[in-house]
N, C-alpha and C. Protein backbone atom coordinates (compact mmCIF):
# COMPACT_ATOMS: atom_id res chain seq x y z
N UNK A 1 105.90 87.94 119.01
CA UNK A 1 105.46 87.86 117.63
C UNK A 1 104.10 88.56 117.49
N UNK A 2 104.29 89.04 116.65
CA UNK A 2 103.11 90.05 115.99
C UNK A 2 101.72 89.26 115.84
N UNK A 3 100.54 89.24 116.19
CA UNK A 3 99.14 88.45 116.04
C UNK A 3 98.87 88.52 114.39
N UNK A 4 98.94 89.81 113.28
CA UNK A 4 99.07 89.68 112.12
C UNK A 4 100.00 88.64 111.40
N UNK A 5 101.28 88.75 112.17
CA UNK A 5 102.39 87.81 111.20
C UNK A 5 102.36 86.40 111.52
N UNK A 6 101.80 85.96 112.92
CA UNK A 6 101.91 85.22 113.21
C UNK A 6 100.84 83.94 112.21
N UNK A 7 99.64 84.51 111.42
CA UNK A 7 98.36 84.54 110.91
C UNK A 7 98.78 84.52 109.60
N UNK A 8 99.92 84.92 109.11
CA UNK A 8 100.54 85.07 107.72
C UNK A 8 99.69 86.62 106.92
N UNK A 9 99.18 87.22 107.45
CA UNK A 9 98.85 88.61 107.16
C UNK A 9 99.53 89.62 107.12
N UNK A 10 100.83 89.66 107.55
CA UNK A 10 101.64 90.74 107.55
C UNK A 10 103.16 90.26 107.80
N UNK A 11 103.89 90.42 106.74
CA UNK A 11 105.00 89.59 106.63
C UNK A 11 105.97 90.68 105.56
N UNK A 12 107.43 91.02 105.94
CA UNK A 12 108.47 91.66 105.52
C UNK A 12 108.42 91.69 104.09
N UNK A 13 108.56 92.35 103.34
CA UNK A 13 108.87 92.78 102.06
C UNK A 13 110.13 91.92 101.62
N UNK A 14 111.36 91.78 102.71
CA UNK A 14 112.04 91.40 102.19
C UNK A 14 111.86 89.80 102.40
N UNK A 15 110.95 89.23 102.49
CA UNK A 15 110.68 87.54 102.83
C UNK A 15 110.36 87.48 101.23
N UNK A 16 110.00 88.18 100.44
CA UNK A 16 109.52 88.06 98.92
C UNK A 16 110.85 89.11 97.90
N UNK A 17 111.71 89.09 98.07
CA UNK A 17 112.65 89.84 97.38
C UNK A 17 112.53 89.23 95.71
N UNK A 18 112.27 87.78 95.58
CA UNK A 18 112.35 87.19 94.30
C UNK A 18 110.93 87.26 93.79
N UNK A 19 109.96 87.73 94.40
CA UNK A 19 108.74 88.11 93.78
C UNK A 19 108.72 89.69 93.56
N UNK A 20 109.19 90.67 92.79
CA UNK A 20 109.09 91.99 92.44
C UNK A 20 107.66 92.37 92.41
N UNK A 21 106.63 91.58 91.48
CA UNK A 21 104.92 92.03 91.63
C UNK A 21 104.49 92.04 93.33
N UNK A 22 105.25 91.12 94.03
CA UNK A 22 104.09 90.74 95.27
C UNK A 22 104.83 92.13 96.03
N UNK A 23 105.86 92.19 95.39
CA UNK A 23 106.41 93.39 96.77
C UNK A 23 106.18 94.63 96.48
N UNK A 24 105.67 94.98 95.30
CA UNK A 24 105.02 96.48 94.54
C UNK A 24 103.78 96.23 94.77
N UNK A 25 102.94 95.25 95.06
CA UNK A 25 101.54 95.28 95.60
C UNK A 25 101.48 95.58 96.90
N UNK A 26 102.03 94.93 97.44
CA UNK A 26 102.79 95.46 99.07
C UNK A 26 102.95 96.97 99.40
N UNK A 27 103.67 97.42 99.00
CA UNK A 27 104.19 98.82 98.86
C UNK A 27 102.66 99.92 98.67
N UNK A 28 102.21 99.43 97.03
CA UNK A 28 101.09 100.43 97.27
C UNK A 28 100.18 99.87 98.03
N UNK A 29 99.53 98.63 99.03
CA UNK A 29 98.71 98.79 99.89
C UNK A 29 99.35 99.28 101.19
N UNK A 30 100.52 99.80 102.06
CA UNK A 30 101.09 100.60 102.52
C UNK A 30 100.92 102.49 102.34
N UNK A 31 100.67 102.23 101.04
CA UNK A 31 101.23 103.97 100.42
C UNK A 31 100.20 104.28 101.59
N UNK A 32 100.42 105.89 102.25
CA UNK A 32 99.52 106.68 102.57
C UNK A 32 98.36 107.27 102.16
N UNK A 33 98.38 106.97 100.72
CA UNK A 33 97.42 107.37 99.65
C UNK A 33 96.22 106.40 99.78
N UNK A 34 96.83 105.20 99.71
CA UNK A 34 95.93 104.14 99.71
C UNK A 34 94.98 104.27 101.52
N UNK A 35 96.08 104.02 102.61
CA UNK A 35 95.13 103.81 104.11
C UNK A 35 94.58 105.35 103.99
N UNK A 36 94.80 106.44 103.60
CA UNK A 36 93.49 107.47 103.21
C UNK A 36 92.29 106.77 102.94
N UNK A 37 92.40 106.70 101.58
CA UNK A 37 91.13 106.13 101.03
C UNK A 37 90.32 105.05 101.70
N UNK A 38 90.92 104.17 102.22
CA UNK A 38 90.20 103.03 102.70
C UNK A 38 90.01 103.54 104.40
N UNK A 39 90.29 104.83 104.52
CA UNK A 39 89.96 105.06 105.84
C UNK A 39 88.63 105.64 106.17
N UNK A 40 88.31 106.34 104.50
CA UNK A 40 87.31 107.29 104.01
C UNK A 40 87.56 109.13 104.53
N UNK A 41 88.74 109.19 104.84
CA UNK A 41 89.09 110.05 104.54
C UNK A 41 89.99 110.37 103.05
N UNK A 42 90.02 111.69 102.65
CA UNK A 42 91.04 111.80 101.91
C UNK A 42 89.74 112.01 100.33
N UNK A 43 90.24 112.43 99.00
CA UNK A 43 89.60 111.79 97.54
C UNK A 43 89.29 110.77 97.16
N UNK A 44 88.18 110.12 97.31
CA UNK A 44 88.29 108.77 96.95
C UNK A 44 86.97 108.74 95.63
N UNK A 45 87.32 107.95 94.62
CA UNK A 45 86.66 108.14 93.52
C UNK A 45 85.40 107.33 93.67
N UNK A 46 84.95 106.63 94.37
CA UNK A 46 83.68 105.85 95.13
C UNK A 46 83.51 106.58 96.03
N UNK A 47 84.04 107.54 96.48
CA UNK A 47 83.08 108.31 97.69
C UNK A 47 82.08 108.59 97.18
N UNK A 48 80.30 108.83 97.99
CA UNK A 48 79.57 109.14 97.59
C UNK A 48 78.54 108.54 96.46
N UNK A 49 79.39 107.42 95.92
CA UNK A 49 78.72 106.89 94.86
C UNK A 49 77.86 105.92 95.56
N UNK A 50 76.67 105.59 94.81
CA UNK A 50 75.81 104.34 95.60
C UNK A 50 76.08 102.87 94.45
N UNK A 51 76.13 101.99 94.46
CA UNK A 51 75.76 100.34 93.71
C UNK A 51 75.14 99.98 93.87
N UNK A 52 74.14 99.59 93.14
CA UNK A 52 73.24 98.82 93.31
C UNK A 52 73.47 97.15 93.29
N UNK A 53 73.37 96.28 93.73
CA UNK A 53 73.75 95.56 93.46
C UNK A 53 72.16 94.01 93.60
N UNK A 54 71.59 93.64 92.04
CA UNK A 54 70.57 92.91 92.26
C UNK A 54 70.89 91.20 92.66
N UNK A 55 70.68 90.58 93.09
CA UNK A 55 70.81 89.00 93.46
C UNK A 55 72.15 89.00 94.60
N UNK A 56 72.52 87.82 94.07
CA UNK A 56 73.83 87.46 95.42
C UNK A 56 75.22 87.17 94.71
N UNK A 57 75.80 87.81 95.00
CA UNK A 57 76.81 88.57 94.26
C UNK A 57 78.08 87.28 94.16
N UNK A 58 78.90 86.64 93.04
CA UNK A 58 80.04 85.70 93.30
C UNK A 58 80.94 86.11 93.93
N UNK A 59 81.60 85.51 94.15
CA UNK A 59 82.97 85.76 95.42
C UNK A 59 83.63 86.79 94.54
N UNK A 60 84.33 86.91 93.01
CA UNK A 60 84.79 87.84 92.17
C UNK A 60 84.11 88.98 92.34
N UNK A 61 82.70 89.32 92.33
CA UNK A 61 82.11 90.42 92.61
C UNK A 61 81.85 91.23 93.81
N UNK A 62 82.39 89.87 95.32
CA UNK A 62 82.34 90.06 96.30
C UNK A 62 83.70 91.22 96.64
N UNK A 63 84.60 90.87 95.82
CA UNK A 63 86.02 91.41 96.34
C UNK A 63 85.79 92.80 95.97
N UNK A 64 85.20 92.77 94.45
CA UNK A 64 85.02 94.52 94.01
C UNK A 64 84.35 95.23 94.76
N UNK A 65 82.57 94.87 95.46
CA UNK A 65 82.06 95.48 96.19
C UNK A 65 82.94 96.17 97.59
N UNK A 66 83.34 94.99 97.58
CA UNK A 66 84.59 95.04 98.91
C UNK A 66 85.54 96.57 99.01
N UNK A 67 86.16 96.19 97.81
CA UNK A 67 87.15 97.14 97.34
C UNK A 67 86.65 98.81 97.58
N UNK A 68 85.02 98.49 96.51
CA UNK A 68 84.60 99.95 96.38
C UNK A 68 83.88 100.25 97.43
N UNK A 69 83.47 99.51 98.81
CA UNK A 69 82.95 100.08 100.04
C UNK A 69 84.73 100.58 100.69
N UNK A 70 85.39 99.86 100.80
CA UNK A 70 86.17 100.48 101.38
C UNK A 70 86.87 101.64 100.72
N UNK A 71 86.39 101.85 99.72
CA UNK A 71 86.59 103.32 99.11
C UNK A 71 85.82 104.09 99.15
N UNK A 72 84.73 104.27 99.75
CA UNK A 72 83.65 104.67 100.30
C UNK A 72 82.25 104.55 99.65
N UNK A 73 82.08 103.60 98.84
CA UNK A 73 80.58 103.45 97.95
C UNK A 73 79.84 102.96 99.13
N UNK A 74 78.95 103.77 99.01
CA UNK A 74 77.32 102.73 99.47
C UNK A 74 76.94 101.67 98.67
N UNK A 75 76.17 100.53 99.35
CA UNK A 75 75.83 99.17 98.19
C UNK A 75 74.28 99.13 98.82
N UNK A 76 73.49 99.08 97.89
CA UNK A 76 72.30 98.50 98.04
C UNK A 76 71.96 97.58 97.63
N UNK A 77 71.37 96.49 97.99
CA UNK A 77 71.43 95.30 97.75
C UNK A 77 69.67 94.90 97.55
N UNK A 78 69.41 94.37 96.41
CA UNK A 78 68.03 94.26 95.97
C UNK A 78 67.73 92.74 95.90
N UNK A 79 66.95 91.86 96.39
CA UNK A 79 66.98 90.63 96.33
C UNK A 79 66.00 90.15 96.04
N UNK A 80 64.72 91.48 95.92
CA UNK A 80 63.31 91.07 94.89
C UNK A 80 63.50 89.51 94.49
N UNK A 81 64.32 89.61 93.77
CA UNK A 81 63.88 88.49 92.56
C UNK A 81 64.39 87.03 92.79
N UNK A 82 64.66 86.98 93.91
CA UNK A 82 65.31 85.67 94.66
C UNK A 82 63.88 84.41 94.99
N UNK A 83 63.84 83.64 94.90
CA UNK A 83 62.83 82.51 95.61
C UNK A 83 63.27 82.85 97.14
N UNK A 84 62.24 81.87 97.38
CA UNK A 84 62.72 81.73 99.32
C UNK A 84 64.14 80.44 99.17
N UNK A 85 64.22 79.89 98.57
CA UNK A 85 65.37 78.62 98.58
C UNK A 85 67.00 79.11 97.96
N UNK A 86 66.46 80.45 96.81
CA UNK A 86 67.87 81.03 96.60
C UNK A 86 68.11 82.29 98.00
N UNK A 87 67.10 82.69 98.50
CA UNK A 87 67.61 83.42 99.85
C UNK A 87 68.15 82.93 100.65
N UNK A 88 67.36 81.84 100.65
CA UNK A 88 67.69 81.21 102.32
C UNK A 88 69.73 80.68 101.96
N UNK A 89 69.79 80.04 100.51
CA UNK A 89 70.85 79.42 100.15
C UNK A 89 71.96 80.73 100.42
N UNK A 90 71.78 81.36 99.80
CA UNK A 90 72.96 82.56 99.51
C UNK A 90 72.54 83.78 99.78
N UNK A 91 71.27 84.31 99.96
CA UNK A 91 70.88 85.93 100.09
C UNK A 91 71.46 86.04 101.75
N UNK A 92 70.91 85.13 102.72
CA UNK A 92 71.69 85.79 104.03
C UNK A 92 72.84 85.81 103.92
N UNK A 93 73.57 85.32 103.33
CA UNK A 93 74.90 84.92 103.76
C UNK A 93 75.30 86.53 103.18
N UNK A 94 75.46 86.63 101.98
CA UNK A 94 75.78 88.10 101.33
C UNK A 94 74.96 89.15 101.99
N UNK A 95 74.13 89.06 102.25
CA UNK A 95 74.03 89.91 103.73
C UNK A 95 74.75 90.43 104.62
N UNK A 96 75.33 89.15 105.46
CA UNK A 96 75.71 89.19 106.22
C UNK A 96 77.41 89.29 105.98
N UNK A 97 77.73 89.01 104.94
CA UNK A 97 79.16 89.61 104.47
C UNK A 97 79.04 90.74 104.37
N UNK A 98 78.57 91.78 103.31
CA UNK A 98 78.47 92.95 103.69
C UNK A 98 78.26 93.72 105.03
N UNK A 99 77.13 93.43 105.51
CA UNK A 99 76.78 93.36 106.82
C UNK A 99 78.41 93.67 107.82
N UNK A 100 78.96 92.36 107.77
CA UNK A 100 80.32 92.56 108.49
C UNK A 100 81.17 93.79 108.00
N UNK A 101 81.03 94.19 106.56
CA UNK A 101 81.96 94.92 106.34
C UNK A 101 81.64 96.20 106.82
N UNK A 102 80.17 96.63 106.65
CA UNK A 102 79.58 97.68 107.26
C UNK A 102 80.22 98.25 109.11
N UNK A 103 79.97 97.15 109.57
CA UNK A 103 80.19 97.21 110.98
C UNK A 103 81.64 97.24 111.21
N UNK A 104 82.49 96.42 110.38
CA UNK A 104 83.82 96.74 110.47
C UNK A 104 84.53 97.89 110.55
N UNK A 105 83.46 98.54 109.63
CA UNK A 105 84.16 100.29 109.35
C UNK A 105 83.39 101.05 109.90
N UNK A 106 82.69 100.78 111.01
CA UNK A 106 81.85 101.84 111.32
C UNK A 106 80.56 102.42 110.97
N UNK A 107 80.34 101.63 109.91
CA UNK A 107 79.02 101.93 108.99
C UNK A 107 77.71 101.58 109.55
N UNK A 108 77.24 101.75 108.54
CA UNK A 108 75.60 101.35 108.92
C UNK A 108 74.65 100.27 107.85
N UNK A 109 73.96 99.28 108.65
CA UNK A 109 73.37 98.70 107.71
C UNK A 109 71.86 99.34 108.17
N UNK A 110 71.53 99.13 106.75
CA UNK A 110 69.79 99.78 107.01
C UNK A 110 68.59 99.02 106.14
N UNK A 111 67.50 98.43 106.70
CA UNK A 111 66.68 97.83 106.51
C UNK A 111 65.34 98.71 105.22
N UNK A 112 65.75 98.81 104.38
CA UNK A 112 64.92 99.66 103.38
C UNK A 112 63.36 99.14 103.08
N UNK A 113 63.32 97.68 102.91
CA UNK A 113 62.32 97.07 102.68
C UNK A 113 62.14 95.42 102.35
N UNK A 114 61.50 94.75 102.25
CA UNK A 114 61.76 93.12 102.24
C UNK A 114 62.58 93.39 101.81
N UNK A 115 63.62 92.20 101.78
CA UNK A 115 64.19 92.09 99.85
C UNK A 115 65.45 93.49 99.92
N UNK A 116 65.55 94.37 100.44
CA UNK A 116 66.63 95.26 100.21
C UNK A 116 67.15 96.12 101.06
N UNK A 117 68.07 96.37 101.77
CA UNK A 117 69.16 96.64 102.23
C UNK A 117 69.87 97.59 101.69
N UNK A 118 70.35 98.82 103.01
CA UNK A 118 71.39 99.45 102.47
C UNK A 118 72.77 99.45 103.29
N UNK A 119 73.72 99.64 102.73
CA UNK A 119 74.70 99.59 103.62
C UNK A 119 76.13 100.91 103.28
N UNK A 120 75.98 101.45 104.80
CA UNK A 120 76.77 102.79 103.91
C UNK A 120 78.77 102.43 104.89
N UNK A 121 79.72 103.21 104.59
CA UNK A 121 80.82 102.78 105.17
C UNK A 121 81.01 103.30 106.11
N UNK A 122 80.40 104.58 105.98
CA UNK A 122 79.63 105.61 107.65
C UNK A 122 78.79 105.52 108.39
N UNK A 123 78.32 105.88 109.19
CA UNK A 123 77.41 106.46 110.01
C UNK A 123 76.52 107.33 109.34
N UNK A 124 77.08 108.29 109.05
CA UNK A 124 76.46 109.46 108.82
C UNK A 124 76.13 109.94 107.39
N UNK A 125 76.06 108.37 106.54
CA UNK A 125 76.27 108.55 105.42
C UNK A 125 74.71 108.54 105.03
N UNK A 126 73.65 108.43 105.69
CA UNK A 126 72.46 108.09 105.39
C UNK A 126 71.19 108.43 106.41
N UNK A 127 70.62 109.46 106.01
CA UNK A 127 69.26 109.61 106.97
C UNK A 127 67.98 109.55 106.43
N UNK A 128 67.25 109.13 107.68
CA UNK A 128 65.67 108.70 107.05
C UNK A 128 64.77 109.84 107.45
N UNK A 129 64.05 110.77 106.81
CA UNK A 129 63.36 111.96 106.51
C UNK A 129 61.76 111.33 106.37
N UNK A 130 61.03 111.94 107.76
CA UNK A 130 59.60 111.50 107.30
C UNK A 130 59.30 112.82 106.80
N UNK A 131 57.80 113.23 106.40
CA UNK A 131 57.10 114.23 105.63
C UNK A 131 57.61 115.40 106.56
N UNK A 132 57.69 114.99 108.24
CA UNK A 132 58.13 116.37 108.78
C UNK A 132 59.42 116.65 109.05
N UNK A 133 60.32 115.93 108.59
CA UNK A 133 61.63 116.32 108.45
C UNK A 133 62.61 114.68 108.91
N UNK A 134 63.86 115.08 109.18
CA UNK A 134 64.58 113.63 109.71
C UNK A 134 64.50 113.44 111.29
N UNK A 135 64.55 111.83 111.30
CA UNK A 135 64.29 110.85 112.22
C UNK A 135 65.74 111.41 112.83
């Protein structure tokens, strides 16, 4: 048995024949079109784009960021305006979710300044340039 199916993550199309939506959602996260994009190869309409993103983001906003890093957006994450008790509560944690997603794909997280964070879905998506050129 498969470690995905076994986990309920990856399970036959035809186990849902009486659900038509769940098995056309199925299908296009399969398409080739789609593991392009989320591979960061291929057109992807978040390639290149940056988000800013200020405070600590709800789980609903968590999935979109989600979505549009794995379509290749950069997220910067600004937390200025947090107390020490809303950081400590929720700023690491969304950190460190992103954080995972970064590292998942190969990316990079980068330390910009207190309070803000960047996180790209590459490597090579981001360099730091002093007055005499890049680091």
């Amino acid at each position: 048995m498969n470690f995905m199916k076994f986990f309920g993550f990856d399970t036959d199309e035809d186990d849902y024949d009486d659900n038509d939506d769940y098995a056309e959602e199925k299908r296009a996260r399969k398409s080739p079109a789609r593991r392009e994009s989320r591979s960061g190869a291929g057109n992807s309409n978040a390639g290149g784009k940056l988000i800013l993103y200020k405070g600590v983001a709800t789980e609903a906003d968590k999935r979109k960021l989600r979505d549009a890093f794995n379509d290749g957006a950069m997220i910067l994450i600004d937390l200025h305006e947090l107390n020490q008790r809303e950081f400590d509560e929720g700023g690491k944690d969304f950190i460190t979710f992103i954080g995972g997603m970064a590292f998942n794909r190969g990316g990079k997280m980068e330390f910009i300044e207190p309070a803000q964070y960047l996180f790209t879905p590459r490597e090579d998506m981001f360099e730091s340039w002093n007055d005499g050129g890049h680091e």
